[in-house]
ModelCIF file with pLDDT and N, C-alpha, C, O atoms, coordinates in Angstrom:
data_MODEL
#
_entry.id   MODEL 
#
_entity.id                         1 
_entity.type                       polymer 
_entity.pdbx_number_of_molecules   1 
#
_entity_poly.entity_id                      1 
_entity_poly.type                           'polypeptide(L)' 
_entity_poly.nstd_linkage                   no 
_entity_poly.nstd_monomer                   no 
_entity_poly.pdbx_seq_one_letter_code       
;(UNK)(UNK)(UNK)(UNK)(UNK)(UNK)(UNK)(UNK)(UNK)(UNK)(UNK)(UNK)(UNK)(UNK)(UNK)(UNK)
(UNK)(UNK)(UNK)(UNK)(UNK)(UNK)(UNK)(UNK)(UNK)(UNK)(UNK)(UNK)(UNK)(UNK)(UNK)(UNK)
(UNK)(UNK)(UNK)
;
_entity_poly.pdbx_seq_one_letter_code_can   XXXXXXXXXXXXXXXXXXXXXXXXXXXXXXXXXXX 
_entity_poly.pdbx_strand_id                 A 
#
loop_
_entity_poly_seq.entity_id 
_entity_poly_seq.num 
_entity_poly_seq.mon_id 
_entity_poly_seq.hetero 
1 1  UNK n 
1 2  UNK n 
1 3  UNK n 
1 4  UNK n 
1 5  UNK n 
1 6  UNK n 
1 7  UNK n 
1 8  UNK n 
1 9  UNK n 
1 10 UNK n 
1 11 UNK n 
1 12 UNK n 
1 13 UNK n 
1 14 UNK n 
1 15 UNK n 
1 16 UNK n 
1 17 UNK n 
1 18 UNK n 
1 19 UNK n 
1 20 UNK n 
1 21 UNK n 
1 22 UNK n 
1 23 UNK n 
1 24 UNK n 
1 25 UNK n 
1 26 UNK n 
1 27 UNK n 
1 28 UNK n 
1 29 UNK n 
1 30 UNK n 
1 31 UNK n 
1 32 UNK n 
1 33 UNK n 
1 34 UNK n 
1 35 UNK n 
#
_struct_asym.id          A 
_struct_asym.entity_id   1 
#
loop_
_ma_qa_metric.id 
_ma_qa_metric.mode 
_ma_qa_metric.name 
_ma_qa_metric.software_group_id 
_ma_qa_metric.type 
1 global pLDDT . pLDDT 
2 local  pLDDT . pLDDT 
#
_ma_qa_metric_global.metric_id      1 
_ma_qa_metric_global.metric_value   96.31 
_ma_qa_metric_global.model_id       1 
_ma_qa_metric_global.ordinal_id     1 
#
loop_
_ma_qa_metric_local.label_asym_id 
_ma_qa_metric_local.label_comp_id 
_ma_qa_metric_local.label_seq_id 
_ma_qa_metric_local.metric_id 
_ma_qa_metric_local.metric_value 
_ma_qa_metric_local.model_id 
_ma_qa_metric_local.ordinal_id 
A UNK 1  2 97.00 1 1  
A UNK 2  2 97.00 1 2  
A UNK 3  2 96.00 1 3  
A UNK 4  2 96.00 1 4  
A UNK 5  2 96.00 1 5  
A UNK 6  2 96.00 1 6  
A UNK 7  2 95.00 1 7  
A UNK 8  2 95.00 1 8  
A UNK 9  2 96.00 1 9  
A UNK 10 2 95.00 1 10 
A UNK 11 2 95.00 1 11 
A UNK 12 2 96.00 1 12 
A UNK 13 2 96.00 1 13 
A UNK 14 2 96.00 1 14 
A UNK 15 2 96.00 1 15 
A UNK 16 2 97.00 1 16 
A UNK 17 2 96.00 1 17 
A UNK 18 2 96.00 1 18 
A UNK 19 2 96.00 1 19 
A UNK 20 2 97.00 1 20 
A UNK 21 2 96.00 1 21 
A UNK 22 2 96.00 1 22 
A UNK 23 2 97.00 1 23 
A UNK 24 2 97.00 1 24 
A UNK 25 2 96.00 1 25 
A UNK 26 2 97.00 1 26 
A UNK 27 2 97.00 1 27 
A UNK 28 2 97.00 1 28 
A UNK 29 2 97.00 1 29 
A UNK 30 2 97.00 1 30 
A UNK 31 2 97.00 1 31 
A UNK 32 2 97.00 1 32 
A UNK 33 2 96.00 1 33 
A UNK 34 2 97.00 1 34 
A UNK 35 2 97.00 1 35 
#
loop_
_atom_site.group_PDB 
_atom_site.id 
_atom_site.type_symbol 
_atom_site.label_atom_id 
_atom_site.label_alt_id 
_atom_site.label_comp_id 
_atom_site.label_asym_id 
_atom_site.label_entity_id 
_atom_site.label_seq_id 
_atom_site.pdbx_PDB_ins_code 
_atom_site.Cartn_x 
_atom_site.Cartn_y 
_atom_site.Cartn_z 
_atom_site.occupancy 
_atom_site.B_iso_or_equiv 
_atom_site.pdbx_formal_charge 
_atom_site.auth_seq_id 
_atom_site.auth_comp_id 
_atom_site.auth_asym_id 
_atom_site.auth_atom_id 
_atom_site.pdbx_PDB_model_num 
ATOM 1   N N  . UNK A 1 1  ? 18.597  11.608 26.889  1.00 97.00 ? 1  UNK A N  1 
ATOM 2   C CA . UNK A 1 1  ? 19.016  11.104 25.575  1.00 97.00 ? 1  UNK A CA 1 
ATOM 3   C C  . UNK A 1 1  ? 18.006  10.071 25.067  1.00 97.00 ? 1  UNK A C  1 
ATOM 4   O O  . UNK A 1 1  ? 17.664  10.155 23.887  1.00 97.00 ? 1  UNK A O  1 
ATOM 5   N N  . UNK A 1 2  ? 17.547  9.206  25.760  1.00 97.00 ? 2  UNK A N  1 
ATOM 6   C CA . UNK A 1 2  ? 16.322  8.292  25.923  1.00 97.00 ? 2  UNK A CA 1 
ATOM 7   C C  . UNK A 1 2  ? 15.426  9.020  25.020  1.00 97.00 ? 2  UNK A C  1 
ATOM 8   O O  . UNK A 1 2  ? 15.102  8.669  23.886  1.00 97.00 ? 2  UNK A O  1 
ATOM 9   N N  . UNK A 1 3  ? 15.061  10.079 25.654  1.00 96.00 ? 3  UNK A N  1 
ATOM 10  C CA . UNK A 1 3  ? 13.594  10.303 25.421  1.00 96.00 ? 3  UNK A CA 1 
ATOM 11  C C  . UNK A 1 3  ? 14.125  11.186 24.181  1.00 96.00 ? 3  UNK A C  1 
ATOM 12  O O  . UNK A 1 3  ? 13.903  10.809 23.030  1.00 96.00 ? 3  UNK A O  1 
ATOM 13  N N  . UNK A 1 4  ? 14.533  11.868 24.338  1.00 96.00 ? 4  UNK A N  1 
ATOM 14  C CA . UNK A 1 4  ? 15.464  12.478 22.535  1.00 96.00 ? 4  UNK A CA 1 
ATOM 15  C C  . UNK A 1 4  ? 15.338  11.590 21.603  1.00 96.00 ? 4  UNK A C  1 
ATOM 16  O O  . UNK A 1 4  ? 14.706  12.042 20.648  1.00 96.00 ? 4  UNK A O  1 
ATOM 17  N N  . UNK A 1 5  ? 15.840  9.977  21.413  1.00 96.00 ? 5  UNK A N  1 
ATOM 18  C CA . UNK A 1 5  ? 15.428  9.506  20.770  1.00 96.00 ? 5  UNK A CA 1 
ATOM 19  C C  . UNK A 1 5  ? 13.990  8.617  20.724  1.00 96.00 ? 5  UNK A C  1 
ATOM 20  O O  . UNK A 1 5  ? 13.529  8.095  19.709  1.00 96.00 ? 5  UNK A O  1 
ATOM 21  N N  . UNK A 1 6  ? 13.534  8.586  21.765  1.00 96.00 ? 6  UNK A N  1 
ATOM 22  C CA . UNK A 1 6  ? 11.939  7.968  21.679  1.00 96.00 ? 6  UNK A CA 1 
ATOM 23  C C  . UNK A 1 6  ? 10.989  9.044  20.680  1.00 96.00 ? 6  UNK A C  1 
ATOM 24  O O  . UNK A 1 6  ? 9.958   8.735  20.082  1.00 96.00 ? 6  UNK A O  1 
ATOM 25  N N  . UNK A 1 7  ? 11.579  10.221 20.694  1.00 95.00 ? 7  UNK A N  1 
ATOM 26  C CA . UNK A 1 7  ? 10.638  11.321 20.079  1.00 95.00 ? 7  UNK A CA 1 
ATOM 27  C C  . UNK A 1 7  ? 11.103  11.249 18.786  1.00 95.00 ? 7  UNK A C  1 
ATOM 28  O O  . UNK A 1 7  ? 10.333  11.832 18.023  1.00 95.00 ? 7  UNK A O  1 
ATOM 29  N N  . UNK A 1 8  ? 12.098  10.743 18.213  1.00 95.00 ? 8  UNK A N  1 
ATOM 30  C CA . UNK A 1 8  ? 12.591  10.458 17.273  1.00 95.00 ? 8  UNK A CA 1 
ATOM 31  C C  . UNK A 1 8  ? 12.182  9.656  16.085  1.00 95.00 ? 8  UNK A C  1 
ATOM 32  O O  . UNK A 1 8  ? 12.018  9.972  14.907  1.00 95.00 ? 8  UNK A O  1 
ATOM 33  N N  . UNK A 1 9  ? 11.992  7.877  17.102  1.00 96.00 ? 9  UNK A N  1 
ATOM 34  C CA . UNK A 1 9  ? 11.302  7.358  16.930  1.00 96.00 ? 9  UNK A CA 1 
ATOM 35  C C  . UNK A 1 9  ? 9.529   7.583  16.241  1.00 96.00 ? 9  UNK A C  1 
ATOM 36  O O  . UNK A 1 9  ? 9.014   7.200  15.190  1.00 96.00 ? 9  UNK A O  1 
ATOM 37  N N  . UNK A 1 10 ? 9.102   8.224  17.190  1.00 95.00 ? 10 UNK A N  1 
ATOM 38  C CA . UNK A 1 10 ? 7.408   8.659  17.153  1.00 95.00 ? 10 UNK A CA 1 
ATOM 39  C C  . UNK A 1 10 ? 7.503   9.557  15.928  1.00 95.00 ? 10 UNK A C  1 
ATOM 40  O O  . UNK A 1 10 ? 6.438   10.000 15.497  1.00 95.00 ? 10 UNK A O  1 
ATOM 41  N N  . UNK A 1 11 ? 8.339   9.802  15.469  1.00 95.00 ? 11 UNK A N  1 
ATOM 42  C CA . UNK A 1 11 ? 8.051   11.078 14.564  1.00 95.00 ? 11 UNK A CA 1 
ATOM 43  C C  . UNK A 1 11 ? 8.180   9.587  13.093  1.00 95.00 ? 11 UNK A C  1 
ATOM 44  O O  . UNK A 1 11 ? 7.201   9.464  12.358  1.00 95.00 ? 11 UNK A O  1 
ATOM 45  N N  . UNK A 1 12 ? 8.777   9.130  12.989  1.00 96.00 ? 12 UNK A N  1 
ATOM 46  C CA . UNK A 1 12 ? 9.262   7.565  12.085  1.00 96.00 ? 12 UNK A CA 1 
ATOM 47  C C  . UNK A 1 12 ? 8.001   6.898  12.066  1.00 96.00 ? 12 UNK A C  1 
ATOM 48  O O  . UNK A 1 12 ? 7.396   6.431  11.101  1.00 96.00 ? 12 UNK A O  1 
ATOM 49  N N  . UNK A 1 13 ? 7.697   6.923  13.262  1.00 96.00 ? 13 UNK A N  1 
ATOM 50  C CA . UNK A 1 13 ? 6.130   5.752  13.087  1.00 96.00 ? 13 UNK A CA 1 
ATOM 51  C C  . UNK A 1 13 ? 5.111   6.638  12.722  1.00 96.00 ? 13 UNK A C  1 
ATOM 52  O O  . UNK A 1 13 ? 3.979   6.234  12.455  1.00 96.00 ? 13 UNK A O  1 
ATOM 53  N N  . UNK A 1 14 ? 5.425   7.792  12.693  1.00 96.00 ? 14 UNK A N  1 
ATOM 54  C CA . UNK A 1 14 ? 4.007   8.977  11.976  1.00 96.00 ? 14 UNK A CA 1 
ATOM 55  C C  . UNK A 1 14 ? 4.218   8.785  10.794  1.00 96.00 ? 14 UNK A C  1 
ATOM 56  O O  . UNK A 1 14 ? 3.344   8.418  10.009  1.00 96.00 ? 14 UNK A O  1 
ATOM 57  N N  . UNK A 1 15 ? 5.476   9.017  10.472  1.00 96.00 ? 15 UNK A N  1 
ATOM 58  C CA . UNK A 1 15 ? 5.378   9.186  9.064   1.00 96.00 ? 15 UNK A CA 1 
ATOM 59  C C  . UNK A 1 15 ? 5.206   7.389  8.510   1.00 96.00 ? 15 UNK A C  1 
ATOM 60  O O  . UNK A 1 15 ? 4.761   7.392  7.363   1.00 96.00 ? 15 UNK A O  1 
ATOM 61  N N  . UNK A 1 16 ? 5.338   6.583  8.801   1.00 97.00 ? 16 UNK A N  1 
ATOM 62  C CA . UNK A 1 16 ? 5.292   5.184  8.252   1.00 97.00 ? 16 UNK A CA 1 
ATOM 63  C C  . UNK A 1 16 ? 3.487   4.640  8.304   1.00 97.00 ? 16 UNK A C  1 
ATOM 64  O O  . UNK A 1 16 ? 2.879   3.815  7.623   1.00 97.00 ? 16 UNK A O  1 
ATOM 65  N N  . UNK A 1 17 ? 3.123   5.394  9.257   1.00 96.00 ? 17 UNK A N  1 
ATOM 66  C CA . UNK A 1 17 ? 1.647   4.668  9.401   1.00 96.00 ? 17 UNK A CA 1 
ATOM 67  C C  . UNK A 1 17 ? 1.421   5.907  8.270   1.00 96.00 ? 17 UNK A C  1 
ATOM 68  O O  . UNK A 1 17 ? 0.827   5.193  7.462   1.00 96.00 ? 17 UNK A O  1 
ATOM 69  N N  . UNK A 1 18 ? 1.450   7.193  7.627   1.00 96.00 ? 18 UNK A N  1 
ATOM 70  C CA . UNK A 1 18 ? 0.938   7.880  6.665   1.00 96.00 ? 18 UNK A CA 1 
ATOM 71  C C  . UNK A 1 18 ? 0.916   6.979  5.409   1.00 96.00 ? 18 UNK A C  1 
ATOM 72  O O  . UNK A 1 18 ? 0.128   6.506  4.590   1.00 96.00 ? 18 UNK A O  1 
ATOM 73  N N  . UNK A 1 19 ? 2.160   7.008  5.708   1.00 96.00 ? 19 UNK A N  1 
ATOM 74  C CA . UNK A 1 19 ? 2.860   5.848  3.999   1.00 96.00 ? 19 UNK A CA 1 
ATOM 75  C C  . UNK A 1 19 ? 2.074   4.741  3.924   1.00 96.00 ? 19 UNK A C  1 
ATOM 76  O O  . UNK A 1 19 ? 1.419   4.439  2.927   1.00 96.00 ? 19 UNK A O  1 
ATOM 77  N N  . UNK A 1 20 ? 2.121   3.976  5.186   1.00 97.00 ? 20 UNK A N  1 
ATOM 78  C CA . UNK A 1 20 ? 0.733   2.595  5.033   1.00 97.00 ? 20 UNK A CA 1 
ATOM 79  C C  . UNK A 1 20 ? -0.790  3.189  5.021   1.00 97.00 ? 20 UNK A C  1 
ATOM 80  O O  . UNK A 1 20 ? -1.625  2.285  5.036   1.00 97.00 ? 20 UNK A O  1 
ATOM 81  N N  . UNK A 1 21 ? -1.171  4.109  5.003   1.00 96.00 ? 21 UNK A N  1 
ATOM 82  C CA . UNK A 1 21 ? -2.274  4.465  4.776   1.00 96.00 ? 21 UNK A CA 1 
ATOM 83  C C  . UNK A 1 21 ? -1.840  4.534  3.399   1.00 96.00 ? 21 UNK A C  1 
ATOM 84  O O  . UNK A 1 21 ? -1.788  3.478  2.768   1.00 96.00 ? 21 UNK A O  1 
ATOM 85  N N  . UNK A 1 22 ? -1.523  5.614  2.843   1.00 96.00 ? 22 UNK A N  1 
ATOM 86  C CA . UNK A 1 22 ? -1.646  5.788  1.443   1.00 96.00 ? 22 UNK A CA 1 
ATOM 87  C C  . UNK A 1 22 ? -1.798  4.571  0.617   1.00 96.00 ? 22 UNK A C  1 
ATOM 88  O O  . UNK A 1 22 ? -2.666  4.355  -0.229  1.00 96.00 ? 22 UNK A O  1 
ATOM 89  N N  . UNK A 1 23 ? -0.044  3.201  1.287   1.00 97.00 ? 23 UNK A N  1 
ATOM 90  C CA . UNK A 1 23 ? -0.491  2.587  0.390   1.00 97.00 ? 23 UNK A CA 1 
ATOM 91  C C  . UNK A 1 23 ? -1.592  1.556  0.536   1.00 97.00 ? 23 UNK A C  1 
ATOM 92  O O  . UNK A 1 23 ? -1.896  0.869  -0.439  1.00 97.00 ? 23 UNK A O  1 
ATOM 93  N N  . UNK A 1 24 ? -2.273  1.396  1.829   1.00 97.00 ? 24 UNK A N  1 
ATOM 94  C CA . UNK A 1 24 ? -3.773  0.912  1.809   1.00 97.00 ? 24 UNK A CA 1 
ATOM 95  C C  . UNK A 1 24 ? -4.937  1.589  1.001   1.00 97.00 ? 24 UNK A C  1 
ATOM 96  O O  . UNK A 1 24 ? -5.940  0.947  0.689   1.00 97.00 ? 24 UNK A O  1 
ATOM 97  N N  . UNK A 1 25 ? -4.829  2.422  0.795   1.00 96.00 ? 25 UNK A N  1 
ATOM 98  C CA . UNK A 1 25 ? -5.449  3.629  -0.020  1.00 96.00 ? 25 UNK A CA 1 
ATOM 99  C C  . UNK A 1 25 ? -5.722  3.014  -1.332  1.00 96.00 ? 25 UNK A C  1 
ATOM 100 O O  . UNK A 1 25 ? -6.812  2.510  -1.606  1.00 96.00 ? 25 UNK A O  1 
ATOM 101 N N  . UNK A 1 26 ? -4.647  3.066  -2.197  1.00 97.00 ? 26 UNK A N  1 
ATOM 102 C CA . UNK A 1 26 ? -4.058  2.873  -3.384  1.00 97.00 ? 26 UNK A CA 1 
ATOM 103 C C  . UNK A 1 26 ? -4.579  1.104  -3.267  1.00 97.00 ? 26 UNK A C  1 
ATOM 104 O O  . UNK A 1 26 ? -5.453  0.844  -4.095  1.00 97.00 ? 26 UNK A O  1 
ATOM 105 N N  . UNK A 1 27 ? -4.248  0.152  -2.556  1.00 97.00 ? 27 UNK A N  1 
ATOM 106 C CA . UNK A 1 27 ? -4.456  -1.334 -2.681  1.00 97.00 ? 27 UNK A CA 1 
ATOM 107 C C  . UNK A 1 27 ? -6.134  -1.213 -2.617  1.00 97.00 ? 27 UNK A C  1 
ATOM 108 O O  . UNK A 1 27 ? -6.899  -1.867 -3.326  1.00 97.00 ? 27 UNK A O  1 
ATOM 109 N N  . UNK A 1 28 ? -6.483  -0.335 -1.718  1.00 97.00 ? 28 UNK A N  1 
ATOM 110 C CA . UNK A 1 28 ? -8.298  -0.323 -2.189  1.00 97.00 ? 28 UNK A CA 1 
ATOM 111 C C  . UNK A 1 28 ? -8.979  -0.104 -3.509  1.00 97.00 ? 28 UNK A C  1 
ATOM 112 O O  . UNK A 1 28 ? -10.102 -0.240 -3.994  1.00 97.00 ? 28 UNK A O  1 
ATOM 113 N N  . UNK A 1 29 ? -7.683  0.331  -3.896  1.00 97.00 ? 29 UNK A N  1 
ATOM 114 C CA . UNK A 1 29 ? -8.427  1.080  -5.122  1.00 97.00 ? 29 UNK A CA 1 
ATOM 115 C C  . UNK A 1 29 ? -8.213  0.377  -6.701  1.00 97.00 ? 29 UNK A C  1 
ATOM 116 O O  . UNK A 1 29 ? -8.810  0.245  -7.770  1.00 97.00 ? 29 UNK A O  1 
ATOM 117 N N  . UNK A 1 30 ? -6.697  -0.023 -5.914  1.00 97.00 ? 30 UNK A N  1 
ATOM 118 C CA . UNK A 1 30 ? -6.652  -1.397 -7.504  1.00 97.00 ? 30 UNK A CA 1 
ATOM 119 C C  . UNK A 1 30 ? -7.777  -2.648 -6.891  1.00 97.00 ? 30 UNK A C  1 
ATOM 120 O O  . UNK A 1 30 ? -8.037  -3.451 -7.787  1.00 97.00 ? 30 UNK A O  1 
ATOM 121 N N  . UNK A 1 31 ? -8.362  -2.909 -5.791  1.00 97.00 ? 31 UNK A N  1 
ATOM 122 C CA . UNK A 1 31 ? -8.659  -4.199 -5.873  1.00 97.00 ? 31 UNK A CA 1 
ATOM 123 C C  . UNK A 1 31 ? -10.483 -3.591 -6.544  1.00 97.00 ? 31 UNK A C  1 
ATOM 124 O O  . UNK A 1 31 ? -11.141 -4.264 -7.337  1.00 97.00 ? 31 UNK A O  1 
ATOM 125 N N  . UNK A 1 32 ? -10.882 -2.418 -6.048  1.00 97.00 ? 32 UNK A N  1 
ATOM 126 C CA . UNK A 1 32 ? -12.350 -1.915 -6.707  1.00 97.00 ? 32 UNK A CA 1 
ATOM 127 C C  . UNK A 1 32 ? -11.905 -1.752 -8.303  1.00 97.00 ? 32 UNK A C  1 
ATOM 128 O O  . UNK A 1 32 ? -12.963 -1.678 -8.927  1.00 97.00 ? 32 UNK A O  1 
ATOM 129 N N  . UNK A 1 33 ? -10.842 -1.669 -9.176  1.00 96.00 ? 33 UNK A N  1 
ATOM 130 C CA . UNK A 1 33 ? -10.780 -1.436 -9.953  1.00 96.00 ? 33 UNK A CA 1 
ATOM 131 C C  . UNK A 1 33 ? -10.716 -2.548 -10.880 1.00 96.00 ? 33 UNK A C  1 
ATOM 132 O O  . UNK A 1 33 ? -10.998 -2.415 -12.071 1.00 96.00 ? 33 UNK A O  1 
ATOM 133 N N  . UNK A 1 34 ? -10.268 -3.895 -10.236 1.00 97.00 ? 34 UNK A N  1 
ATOM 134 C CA . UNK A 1 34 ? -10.037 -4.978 -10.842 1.00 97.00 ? 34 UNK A CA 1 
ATOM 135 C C  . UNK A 1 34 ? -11.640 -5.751 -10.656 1.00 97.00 ? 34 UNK A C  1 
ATOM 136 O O  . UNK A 1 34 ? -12.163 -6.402 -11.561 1.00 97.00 ? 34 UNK A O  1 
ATOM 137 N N  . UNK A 1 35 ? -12.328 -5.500 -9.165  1.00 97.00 ? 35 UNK A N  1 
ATOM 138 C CA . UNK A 1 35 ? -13.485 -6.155 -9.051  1.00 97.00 ? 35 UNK A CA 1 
ATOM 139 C C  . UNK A 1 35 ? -14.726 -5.722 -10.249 1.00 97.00 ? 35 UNK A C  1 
ATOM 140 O O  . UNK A 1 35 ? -15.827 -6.273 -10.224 1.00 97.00 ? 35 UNK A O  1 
#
């Protein structure tokens, strides 16, 4: 059951580090846009 949800988990932190990429992405791009 542990590991059922540890894989659970890992699948949450994939998708959250995507989302912080993007929005690092996007913050690169307003700060080149403002510089």
């Amino acid at each position: 059951a542990m590991d059922r949800r540890l894989d659970g988990i890992e699948a949450q932190l994939a998708e959250l580090r995507q989302g912080l990429a993007a929005l690092s992405a996007r913050i690169d791009r307003i700060v080149i846009a403002q510089t």
